[in-house]
C-alpha atoms as a PDB file:
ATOM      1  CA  UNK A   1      86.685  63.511 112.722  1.00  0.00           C
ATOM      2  CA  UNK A   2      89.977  64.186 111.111  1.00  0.00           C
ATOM      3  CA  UNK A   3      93.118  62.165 110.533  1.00  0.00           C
ATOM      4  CA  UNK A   4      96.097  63.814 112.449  1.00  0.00           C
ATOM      5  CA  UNK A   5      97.677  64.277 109.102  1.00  0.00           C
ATOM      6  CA  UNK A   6      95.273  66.573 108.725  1.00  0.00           C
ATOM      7  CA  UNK A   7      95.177  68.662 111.481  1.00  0.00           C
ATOM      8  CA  UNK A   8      99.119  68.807 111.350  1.00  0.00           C
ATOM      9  CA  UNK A   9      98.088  70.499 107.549  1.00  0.00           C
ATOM     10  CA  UNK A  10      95.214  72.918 109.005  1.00  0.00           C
ATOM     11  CA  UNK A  11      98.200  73.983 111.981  1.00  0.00           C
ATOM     12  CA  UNK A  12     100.566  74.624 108.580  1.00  0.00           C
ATOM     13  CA  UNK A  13      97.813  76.758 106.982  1.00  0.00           C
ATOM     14  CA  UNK A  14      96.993  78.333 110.114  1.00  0.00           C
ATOM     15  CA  UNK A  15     100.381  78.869 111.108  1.00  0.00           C
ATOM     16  CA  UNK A  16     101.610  80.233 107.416  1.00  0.00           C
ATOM     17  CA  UNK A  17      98.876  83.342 107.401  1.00  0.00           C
ATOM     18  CA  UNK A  18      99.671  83.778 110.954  1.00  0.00           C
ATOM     19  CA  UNK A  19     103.844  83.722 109.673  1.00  0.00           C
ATOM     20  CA  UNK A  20     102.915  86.636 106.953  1.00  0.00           C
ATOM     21  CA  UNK A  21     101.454  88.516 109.483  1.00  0.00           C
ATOM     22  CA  UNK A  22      97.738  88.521 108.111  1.00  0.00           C
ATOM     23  CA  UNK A  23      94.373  88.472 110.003  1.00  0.00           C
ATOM     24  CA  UNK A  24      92.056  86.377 109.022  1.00  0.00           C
ATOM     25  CA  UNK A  25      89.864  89.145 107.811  1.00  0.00           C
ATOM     26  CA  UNK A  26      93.044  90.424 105.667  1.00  0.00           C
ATOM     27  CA  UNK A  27      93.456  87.022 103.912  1.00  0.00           C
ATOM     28  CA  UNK A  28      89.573  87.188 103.268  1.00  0.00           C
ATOM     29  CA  UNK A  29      90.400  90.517 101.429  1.00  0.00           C
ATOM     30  CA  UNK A  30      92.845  88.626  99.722  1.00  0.00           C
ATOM     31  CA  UNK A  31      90.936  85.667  98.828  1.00  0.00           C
ATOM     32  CA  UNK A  32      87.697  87.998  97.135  1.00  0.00           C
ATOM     33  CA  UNK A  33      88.438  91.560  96.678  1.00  0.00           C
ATOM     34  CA  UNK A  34      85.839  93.702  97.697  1.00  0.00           C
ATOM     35  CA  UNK A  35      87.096  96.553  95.004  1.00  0.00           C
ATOM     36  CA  UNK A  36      83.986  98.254  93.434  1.00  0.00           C
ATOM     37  CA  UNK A  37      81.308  96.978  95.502  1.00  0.00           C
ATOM     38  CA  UNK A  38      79.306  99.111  97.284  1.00  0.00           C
ATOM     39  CA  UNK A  39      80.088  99.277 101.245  1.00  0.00           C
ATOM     40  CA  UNK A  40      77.782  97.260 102.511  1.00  0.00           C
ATOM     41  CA  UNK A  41      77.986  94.826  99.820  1.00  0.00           C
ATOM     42  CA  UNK A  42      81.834  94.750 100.456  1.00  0.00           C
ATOM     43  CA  UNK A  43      81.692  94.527 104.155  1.00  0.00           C
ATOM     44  CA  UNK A  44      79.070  91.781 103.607  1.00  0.00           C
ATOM     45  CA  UNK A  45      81.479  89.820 101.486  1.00  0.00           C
ATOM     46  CA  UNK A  46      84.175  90.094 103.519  1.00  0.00           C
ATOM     47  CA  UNK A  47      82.322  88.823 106.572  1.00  0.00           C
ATOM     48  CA  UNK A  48      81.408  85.827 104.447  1.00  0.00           C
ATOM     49  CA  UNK A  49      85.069  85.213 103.640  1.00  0.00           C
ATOM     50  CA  UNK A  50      86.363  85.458 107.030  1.00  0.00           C
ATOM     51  CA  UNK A  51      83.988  83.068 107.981  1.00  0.00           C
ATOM     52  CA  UNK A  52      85.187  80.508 105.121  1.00  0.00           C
ATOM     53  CA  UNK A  53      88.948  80.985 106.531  1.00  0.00           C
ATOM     54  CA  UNK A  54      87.943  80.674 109.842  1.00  0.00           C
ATOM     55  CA  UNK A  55      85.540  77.570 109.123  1.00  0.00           C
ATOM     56  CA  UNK A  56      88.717  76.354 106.470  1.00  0.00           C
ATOM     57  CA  UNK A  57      91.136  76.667 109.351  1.00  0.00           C
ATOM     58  CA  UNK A  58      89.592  74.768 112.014  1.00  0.00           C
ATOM     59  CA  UNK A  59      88.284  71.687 110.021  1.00  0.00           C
ATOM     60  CA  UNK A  60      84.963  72.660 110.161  1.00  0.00           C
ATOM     61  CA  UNK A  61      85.424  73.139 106.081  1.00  0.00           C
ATOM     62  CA  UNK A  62      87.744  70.911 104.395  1.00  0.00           C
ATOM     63  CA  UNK A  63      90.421  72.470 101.708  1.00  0.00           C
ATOM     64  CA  UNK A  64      90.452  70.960  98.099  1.00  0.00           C
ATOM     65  CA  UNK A  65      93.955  71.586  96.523  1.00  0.00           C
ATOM     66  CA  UNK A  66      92.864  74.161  94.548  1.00  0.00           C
ATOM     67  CA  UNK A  67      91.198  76.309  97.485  1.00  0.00           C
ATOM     68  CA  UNK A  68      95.166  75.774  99.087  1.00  0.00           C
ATOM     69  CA  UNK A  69      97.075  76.887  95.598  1.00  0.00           C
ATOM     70  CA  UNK A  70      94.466  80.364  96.569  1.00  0.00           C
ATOM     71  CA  UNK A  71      95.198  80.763  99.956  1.00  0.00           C
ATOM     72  CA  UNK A  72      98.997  80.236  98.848  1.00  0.00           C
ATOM     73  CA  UNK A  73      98.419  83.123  96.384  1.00  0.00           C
ATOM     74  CA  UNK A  74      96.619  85.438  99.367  1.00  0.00           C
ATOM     75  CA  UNK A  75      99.965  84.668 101.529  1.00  0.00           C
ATOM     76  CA  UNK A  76     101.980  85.223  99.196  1.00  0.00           C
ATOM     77  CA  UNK A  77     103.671  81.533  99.813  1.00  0.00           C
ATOM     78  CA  UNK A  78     104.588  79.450  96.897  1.00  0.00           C
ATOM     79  CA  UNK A  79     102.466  77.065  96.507  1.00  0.00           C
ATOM     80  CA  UNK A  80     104.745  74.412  95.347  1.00  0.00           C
ATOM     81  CA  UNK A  81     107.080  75.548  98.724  1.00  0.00           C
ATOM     82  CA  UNK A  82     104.047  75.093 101.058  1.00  0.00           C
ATOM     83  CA  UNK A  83     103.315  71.813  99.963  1.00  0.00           C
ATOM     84  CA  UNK A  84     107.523  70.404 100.289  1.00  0.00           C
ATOM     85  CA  UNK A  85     107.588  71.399 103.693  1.00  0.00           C
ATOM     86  CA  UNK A  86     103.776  70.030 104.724  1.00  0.00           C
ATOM     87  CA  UNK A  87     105.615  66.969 103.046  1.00  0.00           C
ATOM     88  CA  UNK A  88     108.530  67.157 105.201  1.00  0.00           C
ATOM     89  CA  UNK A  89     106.293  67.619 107.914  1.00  0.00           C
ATOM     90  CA  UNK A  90     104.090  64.983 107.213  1.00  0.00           C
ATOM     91  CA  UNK A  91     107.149  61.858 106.770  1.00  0.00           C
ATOM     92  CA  UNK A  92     108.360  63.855 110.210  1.00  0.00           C
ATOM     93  CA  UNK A  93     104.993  62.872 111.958  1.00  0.00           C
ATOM     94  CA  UNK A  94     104.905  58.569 110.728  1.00  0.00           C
ATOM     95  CA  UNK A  95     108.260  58.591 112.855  1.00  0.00           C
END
């Protein structure tokens, strides 16, 4: 279903929450703060964002550039930083 260029990318993005020590339900947090809601509107939300990681990390979703510039925000990555070293990563892989 999906190149190997792209599952070396969904490894990265995996690999990067994993590297600043997040669960996926902490990056959901992250991604859509729950702040103000009521509980079970805020646990509701959160379930529905841990699902899109989850779903965004295996392939089952696919990640438009500006979902990736978010989830770089959430792990507190540069975005411009994540992208070089997918890119190194990438040229690594045609060899």
């Amino acid at each position: 279903m999906f190149t190997e260029r792209y599952k070396l990318f969904l490894r990265r993005l995996r690999a990067a929450r994993q590297a600043a020590g997040l669960t996926q339900m902490e990056t959901a947090e992250r991604l859509n703060p729950t702040s103000g809601l009521t509980p079970p509107a805020a646990k509701q939300q959160l379930l529905q964002t841990q699902r899109f990681v989850s779903r965004c990390e295996t392939g089952e979703r696919r990640v438009d550039v500006t979902e990736l510039w978010l989830f770089c925000r959430a792990l507190n990555i540069p975005f411009v930083d994540f992208v070089q070293e997918l890119a190194k990563e990438l040229e690594q892989s045609e060899h």
